[in-house]
C-alpha atoms as a PDB file:
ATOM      1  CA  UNK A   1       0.000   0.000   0.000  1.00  0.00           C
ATOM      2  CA  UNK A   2       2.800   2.315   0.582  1.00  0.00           C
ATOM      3  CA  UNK A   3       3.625   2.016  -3.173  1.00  0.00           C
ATOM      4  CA  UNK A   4       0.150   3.011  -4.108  1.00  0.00           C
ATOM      5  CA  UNK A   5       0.281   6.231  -2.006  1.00  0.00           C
ATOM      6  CA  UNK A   6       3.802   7.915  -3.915  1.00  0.00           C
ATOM      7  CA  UNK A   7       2.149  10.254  -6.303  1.00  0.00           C
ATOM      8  CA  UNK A   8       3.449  10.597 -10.085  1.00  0.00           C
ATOM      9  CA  UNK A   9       4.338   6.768  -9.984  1.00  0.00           C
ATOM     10  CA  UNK A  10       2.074   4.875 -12.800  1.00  0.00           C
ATOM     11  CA  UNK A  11       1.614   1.035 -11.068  1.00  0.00           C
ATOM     12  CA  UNK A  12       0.467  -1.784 -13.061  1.00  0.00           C
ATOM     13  CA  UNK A  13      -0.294  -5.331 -11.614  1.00  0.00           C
ATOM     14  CA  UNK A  14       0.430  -8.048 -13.671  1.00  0.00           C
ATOM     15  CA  UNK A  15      -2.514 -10.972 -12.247  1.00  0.00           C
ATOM     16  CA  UNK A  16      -4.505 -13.525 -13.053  1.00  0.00           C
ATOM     17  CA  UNK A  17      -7.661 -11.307 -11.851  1.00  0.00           C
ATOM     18  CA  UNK A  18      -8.443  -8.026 -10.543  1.00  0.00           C
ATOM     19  CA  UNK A  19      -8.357  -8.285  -6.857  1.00  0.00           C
ATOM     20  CA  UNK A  20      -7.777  -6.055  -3.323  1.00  0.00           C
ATOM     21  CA  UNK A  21      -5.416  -3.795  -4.881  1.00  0.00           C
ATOM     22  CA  UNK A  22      -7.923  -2.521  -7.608  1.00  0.00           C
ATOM     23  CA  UNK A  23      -8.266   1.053  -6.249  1.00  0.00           C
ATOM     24  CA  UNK A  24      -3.941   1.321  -5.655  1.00  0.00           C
ATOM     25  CA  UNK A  25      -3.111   0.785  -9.279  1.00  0.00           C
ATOM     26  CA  UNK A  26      -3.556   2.606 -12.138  1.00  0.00           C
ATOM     27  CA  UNK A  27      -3.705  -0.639 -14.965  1.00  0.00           C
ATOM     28  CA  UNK A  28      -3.719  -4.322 -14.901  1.00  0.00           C
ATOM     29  CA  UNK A  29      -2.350  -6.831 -16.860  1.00  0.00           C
ATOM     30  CA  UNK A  30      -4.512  -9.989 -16.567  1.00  0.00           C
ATOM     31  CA  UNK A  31      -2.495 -12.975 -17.229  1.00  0.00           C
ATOM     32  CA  UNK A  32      -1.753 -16.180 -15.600  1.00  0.00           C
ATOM     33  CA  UNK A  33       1.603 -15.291 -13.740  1.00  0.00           C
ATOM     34  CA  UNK A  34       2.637 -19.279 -13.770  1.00  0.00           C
ATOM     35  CA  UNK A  35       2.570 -19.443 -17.483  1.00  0.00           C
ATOM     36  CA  UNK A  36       5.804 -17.339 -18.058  1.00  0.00           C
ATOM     37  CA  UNK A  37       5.810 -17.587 -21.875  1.00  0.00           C
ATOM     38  CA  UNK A  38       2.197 -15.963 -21.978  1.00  0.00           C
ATOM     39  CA  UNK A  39       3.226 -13.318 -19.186  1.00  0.00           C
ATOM     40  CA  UNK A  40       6.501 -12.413 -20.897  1.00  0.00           C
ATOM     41  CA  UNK A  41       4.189 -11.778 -24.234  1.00  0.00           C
ATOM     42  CA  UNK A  42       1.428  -9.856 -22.734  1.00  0.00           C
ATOM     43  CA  UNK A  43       3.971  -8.003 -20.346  1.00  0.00           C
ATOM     44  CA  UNK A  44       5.988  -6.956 -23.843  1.00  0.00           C
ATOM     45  CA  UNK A  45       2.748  -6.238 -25.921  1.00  0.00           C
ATOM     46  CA  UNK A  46       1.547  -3.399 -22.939  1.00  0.00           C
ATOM     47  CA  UNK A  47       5.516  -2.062 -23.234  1.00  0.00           C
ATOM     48  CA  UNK A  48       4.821  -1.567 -26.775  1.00  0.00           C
ATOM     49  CA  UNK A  49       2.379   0.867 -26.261  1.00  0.00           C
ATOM     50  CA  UNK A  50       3.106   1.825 -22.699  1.00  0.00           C
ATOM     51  CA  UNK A  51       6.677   3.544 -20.756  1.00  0.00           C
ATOM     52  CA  UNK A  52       7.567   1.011 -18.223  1.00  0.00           C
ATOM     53  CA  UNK A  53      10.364   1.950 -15.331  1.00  0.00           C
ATOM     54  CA  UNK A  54      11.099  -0.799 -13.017  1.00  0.00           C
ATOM     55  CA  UNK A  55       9.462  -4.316 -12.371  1.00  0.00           C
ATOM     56  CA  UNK A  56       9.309  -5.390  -8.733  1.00  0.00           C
ATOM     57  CA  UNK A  57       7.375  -8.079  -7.031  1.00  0.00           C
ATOM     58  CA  UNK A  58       6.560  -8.863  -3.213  1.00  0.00           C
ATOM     59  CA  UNK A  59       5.100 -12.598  -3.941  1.00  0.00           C
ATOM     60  CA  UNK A  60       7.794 -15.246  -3.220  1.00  0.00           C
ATOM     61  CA  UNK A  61       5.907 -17.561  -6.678  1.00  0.00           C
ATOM     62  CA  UNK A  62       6.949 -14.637  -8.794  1.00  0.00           C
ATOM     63  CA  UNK A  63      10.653 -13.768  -8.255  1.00  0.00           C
ATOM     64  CA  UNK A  64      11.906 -15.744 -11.328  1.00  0.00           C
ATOM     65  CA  UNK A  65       9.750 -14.618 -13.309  1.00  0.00           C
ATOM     66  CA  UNK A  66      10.360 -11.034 -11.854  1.00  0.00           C
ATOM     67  CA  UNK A  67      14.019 -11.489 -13.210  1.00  0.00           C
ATOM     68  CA  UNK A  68      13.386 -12.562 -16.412  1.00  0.00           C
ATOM     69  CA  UNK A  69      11.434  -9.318 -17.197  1.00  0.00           C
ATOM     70  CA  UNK A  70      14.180  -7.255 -15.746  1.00  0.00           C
ATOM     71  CA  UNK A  71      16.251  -8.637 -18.619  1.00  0.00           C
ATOM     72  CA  UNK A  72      13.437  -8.998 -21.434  1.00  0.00           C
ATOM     73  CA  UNK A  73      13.039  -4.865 -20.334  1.00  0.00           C
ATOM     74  CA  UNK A  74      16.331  -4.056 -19.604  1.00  0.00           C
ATOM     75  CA  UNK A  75      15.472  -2.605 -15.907  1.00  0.00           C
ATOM     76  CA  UNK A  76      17.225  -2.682 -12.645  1.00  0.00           C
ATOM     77  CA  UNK A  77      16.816  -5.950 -11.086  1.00  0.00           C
ATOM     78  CA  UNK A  78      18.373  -9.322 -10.236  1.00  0.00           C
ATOM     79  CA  UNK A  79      19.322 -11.815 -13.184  1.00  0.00           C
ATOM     80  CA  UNK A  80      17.129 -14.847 -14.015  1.00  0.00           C
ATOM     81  CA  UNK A  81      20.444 -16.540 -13.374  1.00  0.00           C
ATOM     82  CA  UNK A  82      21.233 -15.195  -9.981  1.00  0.00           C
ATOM     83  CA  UNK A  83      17.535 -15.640  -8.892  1.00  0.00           C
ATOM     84  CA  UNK A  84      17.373 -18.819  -9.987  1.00  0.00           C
ATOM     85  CA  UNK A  85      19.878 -19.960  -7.316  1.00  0.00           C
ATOM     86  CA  UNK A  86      18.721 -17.997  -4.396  1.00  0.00           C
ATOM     87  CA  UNK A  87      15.180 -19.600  -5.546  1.00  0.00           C
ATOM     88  CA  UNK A  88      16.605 -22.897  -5.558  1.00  0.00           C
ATOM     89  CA  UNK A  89      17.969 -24.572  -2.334  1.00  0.00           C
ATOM     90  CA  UNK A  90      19.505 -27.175  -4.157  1.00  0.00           C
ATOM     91  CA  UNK A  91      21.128 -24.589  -6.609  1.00  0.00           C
ATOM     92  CA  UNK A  92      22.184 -22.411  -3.341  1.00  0.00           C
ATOM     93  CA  UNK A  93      23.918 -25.461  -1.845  1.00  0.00           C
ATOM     94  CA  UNK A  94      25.960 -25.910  -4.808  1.00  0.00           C
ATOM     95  CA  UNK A  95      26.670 -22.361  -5.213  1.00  0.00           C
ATOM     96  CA  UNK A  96      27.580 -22.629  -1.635  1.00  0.00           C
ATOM     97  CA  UNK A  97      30.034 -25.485  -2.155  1.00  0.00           C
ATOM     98  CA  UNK A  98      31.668 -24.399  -5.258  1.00  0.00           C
ATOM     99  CA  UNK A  99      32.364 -20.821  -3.703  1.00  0.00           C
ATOM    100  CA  UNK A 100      33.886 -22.827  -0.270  1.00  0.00           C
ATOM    101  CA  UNK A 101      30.777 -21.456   1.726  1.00  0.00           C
ATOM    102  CA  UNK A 102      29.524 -23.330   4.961  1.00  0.00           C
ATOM    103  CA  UNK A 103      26.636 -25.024   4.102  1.00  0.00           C
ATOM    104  CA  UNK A 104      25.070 -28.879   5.425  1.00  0.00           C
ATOM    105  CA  UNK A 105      25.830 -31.707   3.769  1.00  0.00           C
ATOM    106  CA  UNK A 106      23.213 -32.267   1.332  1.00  0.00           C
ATOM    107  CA  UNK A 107      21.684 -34.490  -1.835  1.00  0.00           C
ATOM    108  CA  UNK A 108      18.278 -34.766  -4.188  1.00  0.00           C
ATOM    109  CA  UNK A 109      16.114 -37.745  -3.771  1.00  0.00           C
ATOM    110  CA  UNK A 110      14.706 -38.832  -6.470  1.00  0.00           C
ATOM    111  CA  UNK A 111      13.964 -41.970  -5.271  1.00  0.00           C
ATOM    112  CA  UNK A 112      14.086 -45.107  -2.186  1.00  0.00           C
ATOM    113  CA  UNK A 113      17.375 -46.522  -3.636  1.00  0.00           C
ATOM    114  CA  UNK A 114      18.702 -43.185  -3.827  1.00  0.00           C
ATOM    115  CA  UNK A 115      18.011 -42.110  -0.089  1.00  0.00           C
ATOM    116  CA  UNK A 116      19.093 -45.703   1.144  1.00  0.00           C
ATOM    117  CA  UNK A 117      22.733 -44.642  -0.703  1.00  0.00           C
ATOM    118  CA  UNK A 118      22.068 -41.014   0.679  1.00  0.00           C
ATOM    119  CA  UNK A 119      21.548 -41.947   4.193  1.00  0.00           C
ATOM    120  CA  UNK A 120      24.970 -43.935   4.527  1.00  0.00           C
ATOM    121  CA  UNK A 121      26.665 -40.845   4.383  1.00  0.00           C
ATOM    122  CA  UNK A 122      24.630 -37.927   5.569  1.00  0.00           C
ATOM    123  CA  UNK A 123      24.649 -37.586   9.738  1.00  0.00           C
ATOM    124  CA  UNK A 124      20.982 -38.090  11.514  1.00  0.00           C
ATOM    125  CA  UNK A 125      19.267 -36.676  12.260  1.00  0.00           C
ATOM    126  CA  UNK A 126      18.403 -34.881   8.818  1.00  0.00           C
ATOM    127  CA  UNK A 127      15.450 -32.789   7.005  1.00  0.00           C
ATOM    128  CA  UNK A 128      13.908 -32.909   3.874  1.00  0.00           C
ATOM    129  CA  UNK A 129      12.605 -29.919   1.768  1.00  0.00           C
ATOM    130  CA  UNK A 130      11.467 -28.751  -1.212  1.00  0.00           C
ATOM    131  CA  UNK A 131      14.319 -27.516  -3.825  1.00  0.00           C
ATOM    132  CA  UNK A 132      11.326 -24.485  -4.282  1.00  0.00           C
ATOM    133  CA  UNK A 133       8.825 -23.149  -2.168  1.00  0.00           C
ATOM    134  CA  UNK A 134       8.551 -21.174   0.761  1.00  0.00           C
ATOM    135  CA  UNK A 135       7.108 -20.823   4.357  1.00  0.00           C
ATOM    136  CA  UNK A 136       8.570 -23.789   5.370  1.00  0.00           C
ATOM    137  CA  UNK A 137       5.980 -25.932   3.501  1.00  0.00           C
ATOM    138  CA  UNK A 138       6.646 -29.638   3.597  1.00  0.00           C
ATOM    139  CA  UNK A 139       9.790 -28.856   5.472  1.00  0.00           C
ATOM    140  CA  UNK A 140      10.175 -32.414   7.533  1.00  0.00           C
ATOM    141  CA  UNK A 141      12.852 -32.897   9.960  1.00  0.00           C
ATOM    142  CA  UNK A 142      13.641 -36.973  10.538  1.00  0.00           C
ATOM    143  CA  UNK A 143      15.323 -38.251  13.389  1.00  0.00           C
ATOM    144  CA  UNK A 144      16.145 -42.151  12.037  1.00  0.00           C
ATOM    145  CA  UNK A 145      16.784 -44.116   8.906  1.00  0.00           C
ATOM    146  CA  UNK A 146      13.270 -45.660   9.486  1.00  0.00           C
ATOM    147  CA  UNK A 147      11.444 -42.103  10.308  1.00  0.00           C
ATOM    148  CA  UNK A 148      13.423 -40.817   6.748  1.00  0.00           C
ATOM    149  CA  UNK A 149      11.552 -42.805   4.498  1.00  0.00           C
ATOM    150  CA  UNK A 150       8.378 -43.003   6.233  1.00  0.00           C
ATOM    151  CA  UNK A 151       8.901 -38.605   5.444  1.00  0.00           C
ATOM    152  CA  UNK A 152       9.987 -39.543   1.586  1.00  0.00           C
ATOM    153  CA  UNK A 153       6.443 -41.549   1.206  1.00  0.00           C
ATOM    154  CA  UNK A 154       4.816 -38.944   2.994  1.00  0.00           C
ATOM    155  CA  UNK A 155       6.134 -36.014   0.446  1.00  0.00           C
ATOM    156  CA  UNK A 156       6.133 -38.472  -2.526  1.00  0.00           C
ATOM    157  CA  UNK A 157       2.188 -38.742  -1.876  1.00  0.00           C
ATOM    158  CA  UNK A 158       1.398 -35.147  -1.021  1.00  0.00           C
ATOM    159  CA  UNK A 159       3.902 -32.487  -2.406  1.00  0.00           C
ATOM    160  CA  UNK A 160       1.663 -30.298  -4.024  1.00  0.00           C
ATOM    161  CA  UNK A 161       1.329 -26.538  -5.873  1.00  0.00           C
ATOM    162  CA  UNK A 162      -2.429 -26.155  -4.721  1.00  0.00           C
ATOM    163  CA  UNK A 163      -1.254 -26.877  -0.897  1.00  0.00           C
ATOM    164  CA  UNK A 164       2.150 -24.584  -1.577  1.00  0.00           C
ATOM    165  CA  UNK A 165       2.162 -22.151  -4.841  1.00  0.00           C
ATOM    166  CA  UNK A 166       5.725 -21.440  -4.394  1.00  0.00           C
ATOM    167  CA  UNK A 167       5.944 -25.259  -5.844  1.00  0.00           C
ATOM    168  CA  UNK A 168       5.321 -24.226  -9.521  1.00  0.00           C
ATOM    169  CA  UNK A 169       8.795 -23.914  -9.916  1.00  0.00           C
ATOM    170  CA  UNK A 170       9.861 -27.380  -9.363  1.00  0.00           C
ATOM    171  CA  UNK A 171       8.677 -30.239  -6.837  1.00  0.00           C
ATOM    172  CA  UNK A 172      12.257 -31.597  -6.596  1.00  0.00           C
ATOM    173  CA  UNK A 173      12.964 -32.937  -2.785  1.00  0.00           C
ATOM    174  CA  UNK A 174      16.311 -32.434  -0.937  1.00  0.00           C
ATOM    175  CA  UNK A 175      17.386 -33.837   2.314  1.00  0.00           C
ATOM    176  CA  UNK A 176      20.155 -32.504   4.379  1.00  0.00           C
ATOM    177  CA  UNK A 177      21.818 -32.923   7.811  1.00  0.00           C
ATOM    178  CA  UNK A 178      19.984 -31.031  10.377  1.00  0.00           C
ATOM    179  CA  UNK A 179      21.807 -28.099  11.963  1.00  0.00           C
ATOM    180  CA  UNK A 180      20.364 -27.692  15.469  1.00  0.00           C
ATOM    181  CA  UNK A 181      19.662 -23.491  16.717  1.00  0.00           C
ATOM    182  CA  UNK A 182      17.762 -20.827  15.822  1.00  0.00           C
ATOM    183  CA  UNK A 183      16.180 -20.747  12.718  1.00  0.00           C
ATOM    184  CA  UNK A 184      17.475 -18.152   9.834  1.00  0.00           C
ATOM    185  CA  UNK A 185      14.815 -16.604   7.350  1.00  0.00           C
ATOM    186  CA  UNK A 186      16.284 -14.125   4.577  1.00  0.00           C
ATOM    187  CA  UNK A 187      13.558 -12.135   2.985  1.00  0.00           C
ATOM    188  CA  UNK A 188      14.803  -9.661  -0.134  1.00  0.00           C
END
């Protein structure tokens, strides 16, 4: 809302639907944000015929998309390849590791075999996420070998992008050894 209230600043909201924000913005762009292709077309179609400044989004299902219209417009922004690994914790681990960063010890599942092989060398207890999403959705912690794949079944069966939207992205699992203390969020 803050946004809506700085005067001479034009806002458009690229959405599915009109919703709460109707009487903050000036224009809408009604598009289904998931479908990138057919946002990146409507999004360049209203440039066309329309000065656009900046891009910016507060929704966590948006950011990569976010950064690849920063480049398509040439703004200010992050790059579609630098969001991409902040987005993905999988992608930050290795970033991590290549660039001699602390990080857990870490691996994809991808299936039983795979987290039998995973488990011999990873330290218990250990916690399974989602490469994407956000909120700590489906975020498991397992104590034991036996309580690891009884978690794998459960988010085989039930990882979702109705229960989590942040999922579009990718419903790739990770597990990784658990690092006991206070929990760190970064929001940017």
């Amino acid at each position: 809302q803050r946004i809506a209230k700085i005067p001479n600043l034009k806002k458009v909201v690229v959405n599915a639907q009109k919703n709460w924000a109707e009487n903050y913005v000036d224009d809408w762009i009604l598009v289904d944000t998931t479908n990138h292709d057919a946002t990146i077309r409507a999004v360049s179609d209203y440039a066309k015929k329309n000065q656009v400044d900046g891009v910016v989004t507060f929704w966590e299902d948006d950011v990569l998309l976010t950064a690849k219209l920063s480049e398509l417009l040439k703004k200010p922004g992050i790059s579609w390849k630098v969001a991409s690994k902040a987005r993905n914790k999988f992608a930050f681990r290795e970033f991590c590791k290549k660039h001699h960063l602390p990080a857990p010890n870490y691996s994809l599942v991808k299936s039983e075999d795979e987290l039998r092989e995973i488990l011999k060398t990873l330290k218990l207890p250990v916690v399974f996420k989602p490469t994407f999403g956000s909120s700590s959705a489906f975020v498991i912690k397992a104590e034991d070998q036996e309580e690891a794949f009884e978690v794998y079944e459960f988010l085989k069966r039930n990882i979702n992008t109705q229960t989590e939207s942040a999922l579009t992205d990718g419903l790739e699992v990770m597990v990784e050894e658990y690092i006991d203390g206070d929990e760190v969020d970064i929001d940017m």
